[in-house]
Protein backbone atom coordinates (compact mmCIF):
# COMPACT_ATOMS: atom_id res chain seq x y z
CA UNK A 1 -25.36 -20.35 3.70
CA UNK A 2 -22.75 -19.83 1.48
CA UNK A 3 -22.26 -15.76 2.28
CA UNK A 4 -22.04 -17.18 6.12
CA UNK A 5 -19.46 -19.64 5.54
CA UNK A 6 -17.58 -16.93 3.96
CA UNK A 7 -17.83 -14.59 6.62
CA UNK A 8 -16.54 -17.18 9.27
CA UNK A 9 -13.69 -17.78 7.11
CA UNK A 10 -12.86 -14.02 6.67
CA UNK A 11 -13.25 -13.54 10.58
CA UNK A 12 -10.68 -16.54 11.58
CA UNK A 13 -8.66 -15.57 8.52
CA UNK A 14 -8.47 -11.71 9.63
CA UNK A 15 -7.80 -13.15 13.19
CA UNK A 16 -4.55 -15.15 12.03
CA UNK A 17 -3.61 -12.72 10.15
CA UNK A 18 -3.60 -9.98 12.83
CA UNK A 19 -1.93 -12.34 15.12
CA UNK A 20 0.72 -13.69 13.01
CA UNK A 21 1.62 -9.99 11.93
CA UNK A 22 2.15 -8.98 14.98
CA UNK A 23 4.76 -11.70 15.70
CA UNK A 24 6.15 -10.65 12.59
CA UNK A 25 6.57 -7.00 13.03
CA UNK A 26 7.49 -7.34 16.73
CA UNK A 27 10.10 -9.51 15.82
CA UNK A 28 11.16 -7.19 13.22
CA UNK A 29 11.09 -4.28 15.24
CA UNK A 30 12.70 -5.77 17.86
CA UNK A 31 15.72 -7.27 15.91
CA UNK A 32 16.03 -3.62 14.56
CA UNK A 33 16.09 -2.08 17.68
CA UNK A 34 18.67 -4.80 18.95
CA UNK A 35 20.71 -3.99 16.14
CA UNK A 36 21.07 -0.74 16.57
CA UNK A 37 21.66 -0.84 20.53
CA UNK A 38 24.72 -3.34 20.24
CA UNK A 39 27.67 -2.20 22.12
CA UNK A 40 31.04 -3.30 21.64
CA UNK A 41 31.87 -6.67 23.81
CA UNK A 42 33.41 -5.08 27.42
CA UNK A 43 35.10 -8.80 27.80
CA UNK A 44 38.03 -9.77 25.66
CA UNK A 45 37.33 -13.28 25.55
CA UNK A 46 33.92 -12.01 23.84
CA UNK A 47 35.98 -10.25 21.23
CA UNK A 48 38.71 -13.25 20.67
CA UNK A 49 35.81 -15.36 19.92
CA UNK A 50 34.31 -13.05 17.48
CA UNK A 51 31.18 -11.06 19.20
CA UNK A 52 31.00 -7.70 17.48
CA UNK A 53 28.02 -6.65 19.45
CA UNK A 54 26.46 -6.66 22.81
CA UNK A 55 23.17 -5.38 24.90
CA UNK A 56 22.08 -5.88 28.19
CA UNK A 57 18.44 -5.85 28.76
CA UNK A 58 15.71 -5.82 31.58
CA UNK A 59 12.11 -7.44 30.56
CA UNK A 60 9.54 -9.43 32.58
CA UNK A 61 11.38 -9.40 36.05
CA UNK A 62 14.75 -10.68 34.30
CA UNK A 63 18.39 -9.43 32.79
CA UNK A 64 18.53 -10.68 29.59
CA UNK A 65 22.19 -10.28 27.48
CA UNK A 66 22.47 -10.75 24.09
CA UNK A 67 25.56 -11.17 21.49
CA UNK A 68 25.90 -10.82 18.04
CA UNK A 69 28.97 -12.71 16.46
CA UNK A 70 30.49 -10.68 13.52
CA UNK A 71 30.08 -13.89 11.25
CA UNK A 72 29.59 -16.88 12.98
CA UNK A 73 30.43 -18.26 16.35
CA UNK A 74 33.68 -20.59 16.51
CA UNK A 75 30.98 -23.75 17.51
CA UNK A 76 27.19 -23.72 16.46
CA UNK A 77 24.82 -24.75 19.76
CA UNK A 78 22.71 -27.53 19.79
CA UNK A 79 19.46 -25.35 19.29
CA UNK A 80 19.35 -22.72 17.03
CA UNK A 81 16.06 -20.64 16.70
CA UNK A 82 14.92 -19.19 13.04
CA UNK A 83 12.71 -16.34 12.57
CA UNK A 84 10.57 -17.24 9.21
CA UNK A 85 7.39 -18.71 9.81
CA UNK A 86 6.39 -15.51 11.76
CA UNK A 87 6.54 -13.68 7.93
CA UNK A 88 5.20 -16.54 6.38
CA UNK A 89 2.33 -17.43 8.48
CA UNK A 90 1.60 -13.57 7.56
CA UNK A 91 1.79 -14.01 4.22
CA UNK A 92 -0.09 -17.03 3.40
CA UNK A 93 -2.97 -15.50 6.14
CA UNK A 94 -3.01 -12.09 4.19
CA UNK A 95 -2.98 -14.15 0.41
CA UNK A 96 -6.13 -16.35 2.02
CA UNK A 97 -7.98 -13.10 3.10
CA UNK A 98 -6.94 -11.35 -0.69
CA UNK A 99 -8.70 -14.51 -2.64
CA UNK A 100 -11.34 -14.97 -0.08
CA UNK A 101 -12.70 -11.31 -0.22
CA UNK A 102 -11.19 -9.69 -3.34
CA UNK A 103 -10.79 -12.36 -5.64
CA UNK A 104 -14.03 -14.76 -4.50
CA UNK A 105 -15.86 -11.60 -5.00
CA UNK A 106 -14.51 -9.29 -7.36
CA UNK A 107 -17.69 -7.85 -8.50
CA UNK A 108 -17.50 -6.37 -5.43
CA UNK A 109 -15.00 -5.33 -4.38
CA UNK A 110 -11.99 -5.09 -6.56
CA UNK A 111 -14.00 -4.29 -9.80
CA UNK A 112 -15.78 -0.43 -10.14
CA UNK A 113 -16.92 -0.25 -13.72
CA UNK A 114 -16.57 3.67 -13.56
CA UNK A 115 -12.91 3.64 -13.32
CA UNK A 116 -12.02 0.36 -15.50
CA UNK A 117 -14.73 -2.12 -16.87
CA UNK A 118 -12.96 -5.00 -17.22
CA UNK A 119 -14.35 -9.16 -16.31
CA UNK A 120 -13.59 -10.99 -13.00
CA UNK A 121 -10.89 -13.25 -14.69
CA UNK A 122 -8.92 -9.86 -16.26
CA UNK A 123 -9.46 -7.85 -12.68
CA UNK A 124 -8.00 -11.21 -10.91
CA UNK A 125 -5.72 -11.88 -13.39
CA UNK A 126 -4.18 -8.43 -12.95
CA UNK A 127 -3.89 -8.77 -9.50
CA UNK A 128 -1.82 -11.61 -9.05
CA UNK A 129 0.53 -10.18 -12.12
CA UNK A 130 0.88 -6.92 -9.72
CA UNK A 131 2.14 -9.40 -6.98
CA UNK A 132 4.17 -11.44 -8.81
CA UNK A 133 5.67 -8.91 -11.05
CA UNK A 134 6.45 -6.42 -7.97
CA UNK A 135 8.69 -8.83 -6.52
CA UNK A 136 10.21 -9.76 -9.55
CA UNK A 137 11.18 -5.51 -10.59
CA UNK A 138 12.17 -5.20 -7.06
CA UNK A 139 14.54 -7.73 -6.90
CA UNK A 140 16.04 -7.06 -10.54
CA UNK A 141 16.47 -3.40 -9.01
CA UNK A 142 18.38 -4.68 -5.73
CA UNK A 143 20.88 -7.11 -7.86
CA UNK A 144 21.58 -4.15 -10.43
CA UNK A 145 24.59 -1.98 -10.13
CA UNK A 146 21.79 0.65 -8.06
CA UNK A 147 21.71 -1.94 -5.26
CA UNK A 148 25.29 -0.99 -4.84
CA UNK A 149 24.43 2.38 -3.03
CA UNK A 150 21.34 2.30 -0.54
CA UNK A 151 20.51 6.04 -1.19
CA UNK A 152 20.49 5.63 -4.78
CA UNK A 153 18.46 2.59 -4.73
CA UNK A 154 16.11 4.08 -1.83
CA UNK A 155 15.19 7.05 -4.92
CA UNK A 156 14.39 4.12 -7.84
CA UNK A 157 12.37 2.18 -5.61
CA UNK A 158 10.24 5.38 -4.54
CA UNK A 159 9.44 5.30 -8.22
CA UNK A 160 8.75 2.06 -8.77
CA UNK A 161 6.35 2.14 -5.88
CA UNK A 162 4.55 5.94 -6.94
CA UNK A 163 4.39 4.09 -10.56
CA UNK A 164 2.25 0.56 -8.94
CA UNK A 165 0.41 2.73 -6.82
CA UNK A 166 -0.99 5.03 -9.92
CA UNK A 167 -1.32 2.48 -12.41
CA UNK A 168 -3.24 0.24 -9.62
CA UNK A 169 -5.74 2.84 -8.90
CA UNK A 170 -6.62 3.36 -12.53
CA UNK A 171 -7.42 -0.39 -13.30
CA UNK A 172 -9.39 -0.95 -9.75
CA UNK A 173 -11.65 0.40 -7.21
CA UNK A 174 -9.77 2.41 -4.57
CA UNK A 175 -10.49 0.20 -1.62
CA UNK A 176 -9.12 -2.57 -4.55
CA UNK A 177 -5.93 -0.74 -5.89
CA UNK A 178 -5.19 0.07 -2.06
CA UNK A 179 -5.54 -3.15 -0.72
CA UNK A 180 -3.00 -4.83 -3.70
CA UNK A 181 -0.67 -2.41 -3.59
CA UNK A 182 -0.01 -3.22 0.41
CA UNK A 183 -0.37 -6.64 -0.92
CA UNK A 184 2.70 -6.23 -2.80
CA UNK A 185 5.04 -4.80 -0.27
CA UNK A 186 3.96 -7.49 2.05
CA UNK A 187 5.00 -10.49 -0.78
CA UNK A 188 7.91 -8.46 -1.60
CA UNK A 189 8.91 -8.15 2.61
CA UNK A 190 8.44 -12.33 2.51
CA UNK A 191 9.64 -12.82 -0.52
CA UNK A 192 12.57 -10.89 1.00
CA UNK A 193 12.48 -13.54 3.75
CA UNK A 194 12.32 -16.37 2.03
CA UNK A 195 14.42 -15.94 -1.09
CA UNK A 196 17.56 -13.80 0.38
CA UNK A 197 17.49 -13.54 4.35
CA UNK A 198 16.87 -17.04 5.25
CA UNK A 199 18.89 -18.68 2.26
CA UNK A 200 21.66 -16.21 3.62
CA UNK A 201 21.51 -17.29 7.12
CA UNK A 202 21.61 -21.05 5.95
CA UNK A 203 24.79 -19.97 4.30
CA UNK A 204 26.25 -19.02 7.08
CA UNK A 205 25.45 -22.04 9.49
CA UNK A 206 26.37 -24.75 6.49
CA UNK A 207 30.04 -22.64 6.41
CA UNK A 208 30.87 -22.87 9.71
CA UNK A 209 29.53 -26.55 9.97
CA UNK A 210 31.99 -27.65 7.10
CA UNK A 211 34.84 -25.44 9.20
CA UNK A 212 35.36 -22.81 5.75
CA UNK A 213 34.83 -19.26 5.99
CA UNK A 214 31.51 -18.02 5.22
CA UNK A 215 30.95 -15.52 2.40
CA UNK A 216 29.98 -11.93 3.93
CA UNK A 217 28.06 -11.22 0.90
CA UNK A 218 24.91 -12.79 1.98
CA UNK A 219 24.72 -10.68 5.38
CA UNK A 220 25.14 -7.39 3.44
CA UNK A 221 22.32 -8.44 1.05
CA UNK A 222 20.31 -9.62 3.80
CA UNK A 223 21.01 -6.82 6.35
CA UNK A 224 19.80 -4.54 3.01
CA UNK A 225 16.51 -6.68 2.56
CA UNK A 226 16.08 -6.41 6.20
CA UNK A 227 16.18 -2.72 6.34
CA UNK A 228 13.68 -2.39 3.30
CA UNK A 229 11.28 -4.37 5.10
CA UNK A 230 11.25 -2.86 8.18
CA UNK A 231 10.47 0.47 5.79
CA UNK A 232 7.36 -1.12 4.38
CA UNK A 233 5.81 -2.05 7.91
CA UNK A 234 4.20 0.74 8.25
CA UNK A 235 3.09 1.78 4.90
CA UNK A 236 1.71 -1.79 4.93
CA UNK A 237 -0.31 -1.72 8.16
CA UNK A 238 -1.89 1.49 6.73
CA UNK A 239 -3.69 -0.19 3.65
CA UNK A 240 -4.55 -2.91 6.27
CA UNK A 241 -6.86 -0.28 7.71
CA UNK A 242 -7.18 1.84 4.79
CA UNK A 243 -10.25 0.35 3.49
CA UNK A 244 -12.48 1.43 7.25
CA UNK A 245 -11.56 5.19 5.26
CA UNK A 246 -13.45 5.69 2.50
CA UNK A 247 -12.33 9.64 2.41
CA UNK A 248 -8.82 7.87 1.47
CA UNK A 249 -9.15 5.76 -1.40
CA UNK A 250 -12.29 6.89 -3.19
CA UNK A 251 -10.59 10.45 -3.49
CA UNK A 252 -10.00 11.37 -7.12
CA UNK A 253 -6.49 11.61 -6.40
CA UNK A 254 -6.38 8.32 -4.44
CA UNK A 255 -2.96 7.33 -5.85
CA UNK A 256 -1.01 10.22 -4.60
CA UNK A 257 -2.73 10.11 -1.06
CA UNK A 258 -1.65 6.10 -0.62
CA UNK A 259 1.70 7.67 -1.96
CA UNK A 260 1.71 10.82 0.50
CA UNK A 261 0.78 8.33 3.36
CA UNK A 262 3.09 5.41 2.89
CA UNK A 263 5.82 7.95 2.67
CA UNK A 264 4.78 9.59 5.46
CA UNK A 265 4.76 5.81 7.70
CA UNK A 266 8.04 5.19 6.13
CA UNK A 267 9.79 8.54 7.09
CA UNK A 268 8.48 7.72 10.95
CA UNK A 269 10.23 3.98 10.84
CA UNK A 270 13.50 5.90 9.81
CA UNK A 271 13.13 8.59 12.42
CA UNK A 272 12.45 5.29 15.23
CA UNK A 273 15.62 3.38 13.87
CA UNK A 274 17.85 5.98 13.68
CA UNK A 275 16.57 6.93 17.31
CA UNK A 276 17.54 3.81 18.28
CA UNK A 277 21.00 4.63 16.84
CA UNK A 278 21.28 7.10 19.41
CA UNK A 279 21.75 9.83 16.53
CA UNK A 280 17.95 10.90 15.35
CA UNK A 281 17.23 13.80 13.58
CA UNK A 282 13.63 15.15 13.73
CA UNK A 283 13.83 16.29 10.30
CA UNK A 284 11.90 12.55 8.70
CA UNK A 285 9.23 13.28 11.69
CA UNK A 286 8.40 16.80 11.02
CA UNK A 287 7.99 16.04 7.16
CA UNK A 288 6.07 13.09 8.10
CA UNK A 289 3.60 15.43 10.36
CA UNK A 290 3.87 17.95 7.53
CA UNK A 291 2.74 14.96 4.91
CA UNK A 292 -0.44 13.68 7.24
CA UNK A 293 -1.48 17.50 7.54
CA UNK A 294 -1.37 18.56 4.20
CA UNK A 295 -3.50 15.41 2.64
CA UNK A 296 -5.90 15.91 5.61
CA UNK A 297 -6.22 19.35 4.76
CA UNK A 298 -6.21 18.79 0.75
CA UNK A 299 -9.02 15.99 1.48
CA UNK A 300 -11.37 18.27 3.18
CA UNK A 301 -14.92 17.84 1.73
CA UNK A 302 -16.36 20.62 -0.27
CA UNK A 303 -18.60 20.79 -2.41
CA UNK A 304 -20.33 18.24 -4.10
CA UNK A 305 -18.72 17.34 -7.74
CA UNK A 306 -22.22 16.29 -8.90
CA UNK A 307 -24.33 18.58 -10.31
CA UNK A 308 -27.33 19.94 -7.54
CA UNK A 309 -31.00 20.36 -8.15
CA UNK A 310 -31.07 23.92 -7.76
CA UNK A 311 -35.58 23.85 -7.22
CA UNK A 312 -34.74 22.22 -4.03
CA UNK A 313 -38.50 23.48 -2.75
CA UNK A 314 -39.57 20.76 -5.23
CA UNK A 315 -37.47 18.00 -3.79
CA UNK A 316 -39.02 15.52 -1.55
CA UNK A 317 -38.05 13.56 0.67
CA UNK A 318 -39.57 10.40 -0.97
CA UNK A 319 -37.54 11.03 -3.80
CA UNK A 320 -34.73 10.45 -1.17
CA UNK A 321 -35.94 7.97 -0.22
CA UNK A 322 -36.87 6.07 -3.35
CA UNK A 323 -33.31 5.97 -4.06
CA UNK A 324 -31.59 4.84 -0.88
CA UNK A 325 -33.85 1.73 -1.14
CA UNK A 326 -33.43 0.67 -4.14
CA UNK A 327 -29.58 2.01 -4.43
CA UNK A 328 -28.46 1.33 -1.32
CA UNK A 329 -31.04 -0.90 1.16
CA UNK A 330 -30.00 -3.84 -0.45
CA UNK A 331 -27.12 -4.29 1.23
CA UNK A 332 -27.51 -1.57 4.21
CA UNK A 333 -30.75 -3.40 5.99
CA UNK A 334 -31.48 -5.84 8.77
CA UNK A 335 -32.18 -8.45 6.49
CA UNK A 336 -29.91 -7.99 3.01
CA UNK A 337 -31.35 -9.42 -0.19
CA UNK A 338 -27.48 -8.49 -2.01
CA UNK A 339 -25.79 -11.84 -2.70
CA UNK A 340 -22.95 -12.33 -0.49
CA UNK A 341 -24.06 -10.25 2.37
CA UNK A 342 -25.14 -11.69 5.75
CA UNK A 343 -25.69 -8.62 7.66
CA UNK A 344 -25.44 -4.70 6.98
CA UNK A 345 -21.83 -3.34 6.61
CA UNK A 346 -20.95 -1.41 9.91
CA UNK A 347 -24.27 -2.14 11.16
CA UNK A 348 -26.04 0.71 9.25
CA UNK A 349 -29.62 -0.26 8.18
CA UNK A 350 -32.00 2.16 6.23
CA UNK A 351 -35.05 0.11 7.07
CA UNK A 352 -36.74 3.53 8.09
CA UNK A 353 -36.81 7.02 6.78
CA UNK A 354 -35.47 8.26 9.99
CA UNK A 355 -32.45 5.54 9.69
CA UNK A 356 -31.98 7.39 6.77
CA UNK A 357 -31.98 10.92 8.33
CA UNK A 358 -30.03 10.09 11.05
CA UNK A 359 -27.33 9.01 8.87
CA UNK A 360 -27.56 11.57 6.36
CA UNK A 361 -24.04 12.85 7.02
CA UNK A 362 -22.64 9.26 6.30
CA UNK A 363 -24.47 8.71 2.99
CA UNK A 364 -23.53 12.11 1.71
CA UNK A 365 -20.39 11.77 2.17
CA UNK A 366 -20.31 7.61 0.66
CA UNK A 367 -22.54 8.37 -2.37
CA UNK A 368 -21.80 12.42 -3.10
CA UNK A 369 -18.25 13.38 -1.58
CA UNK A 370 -16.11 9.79 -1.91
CA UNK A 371 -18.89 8.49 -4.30
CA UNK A 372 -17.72 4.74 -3.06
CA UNK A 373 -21.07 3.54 -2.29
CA UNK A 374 -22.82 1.50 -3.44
CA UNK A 375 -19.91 -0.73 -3.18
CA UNK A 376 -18.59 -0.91 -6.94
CA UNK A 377 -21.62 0.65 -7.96
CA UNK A 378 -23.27 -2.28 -7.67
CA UNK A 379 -26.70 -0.95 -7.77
CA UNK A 380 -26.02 1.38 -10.56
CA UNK A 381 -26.62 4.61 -8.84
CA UNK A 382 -26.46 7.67 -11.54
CA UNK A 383 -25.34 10.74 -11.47
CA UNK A 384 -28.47 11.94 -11.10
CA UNK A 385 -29.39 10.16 -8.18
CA UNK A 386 -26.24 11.29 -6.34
CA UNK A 387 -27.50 15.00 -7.05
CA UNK A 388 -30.78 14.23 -5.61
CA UNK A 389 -28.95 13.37 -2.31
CA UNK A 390 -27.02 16.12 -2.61
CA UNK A 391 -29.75 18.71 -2.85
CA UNK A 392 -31.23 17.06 0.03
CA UNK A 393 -28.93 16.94 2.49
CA UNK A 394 -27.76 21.03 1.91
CA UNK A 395 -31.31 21.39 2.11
CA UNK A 396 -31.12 20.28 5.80
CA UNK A 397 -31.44 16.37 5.19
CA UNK A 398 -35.25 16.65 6.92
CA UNK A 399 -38.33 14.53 6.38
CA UNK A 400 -41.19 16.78 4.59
């Protein structure tokens, strides 16, 4: 009962998640693309009254025409809409799903005893610090003298972020390390929100309520924060599916392809914004394209790492066999005797030896190539084991 109940709250909690992000990055985007559209006010009355920025629109089988005021407008209107709890609801949604799957059961999935042996309480304990801590380096970085000049700051913070993402994957499973190092660019995007854009904007509406001039300070530090979160989007909606591609985080060099592909998502957001500047340059695109091709190409599964049973006329099938049950059935059946399982991940059973043949290119790849099943090596597969499976399946993966 227990495993159930926790599946029903990881499928609502995925839902809200899903839907509350994209509220939050289609208001994002759109603001961006707003932004960068604005035109200067055609009416002099607009300008006397300080609009800096105009854009006419057609959506939905209506004009639409929107102003942005330099500062602030000479009289606040009665309703004034915030965009916040888009991010928030986000947030709190993605932190629910992170405790619920990867904290609840860290055996499982955040712990893998080949890379770093350490308890549930350290592996937990770690995690949160990497959230927590990732804000807190960030933000020191933005306040410093480096936040004074975007490109400068834009080279640090690729550092910072290539230093979380290695040091992540060397205390945590892949599917682990990738999943908390989106985790931080999402707390540091709302943290962004909460602590420096929104604070900013409230700024701005208590100065022109009081009738003094508001400080321009907190638009340039919030138009900054902005722009670094619309960066992260996309790195961050890649770890969100990340963990569906096993061929990405349980490489041996897992760190540098979440580095190689979060670069790559952020070089495509810069190409789309400065697009929408009117004055793109393909060059962020092209390396982008150039970054996806070269990790698909470095990833390309050779040979096995594991060392292969060379008598292969000796190997049986049942040998096969013996192992996938007891290795790998627990979870992977119609009825799962692992703890915390309700049904068989992605719907593959190996109740039957020809379940098992017919998807031999899917466990040689999971227990031989990525070597990220069992899950955290739950079942204690060895080395030798994975060898077995690897003789068998170059040996045509057939029942004797």
């Amino acid at each position: 009962m227990e495993a159930y109940v926790v599946d029903w709250l990881s499928l609502v909690g995925r839902w809200v998640h899903l839907v509350t992000g994209i509220a939050w990055i289609g208001a994002s985007f759109y603001f961006v693309w707003l932004d960068n559209h604005l035109e200067p006010p055609k009416q002099q009355a607009d300008v006397d009254r300080g609009v800096g920025g105009e854009v006419w629109s057609v959506h939905g089988g209506g004009f639409y025409h929107a102003q942005k005021y330099k500062l602030t407008p000479p009289k606040l209107p009665e309703t004034l809409h915030w965009f916040k709890w888009e991010a928030y609801s986000t947030w709190l949604s993605g932190i629910f799903l992170l405790i619920l799957i990867y904290w609840y059961s860290a055996e499982v999935y955040l712990i893998d005893t080949r890379i770093s042996d350490i308890s549930k309480p350290i592996a937990i304990t770690i995690g949160i610090t990497s959230l927590i801590g990732g804000w807190i380096v960030y933000d020191l970085l933005c306040k410093s003298p480096l936040g004074q000049k975007d490109s400068t700051l834009g080279i640090v913070l690729f550092v910072f972020v290539v230093v979380a993402a290695f040091l992540l994957c060397q205390v945590f499973s892949g599917r682990g390390a990738f999943i908390h190092f989106g985790a931080m660019l999402g707390t540091i995007m709302v943290a962004n929100v909460a602590m420096v854009i929104i604070p900013g904007q409230k700024e701005l509406v208590n100065a022109t309520k009081e009738g003094r001039d508001p400080d321009p300070k907190h638009g340039i530090k919030g138009k900054q924060r902005s722009v670094h979160n619309t960066y992260f989007t996309l790195p961050v909606l890649f770890v969100m599916i990340s963990n569906h591609y096993a061929m990405t985080y349980g490489h041996e060099y897992n760190w540098l392809i979440l580095v190689a592909l979060s670069l790559a998502g952020a070089l495509v957001r810069v190409y789309f914004v400065a697009r929408h500047s009117g004055r793109a340059s393909p060059i962020p695109l092209v390396i982008s394209v150039i970054l996806l091709l070269g990790v698909a190409a470095a990833i390309v599964p050779g040979s096995a790492a594991t060392k292969s049973i060379e008598a292969t006329s000796k190997l049986s099938f049942a040998q096969v066999e013996s192992v996938i049950k007891q290795r790998c059935a627990s979870c992977h059946a119609s009825q799962p005797t692992q703890p915390g399982f309700t049904g068989a991940p992605a719907g593959i059973v190996f109740d039957s030896a020809k379940d098992i043949v017919n998807q031999a290119i899917q466990i040689h790849q999971q227990t031989v190539v990525s070597k990220v099943m069992p899950i955290g090596n739950l079942t204690g597969m060895t080395e030798e084991e994975r060898s077995l499976i690897d003789s068998w399946f170059k040996a045509g993966a057939k029942i004797d």
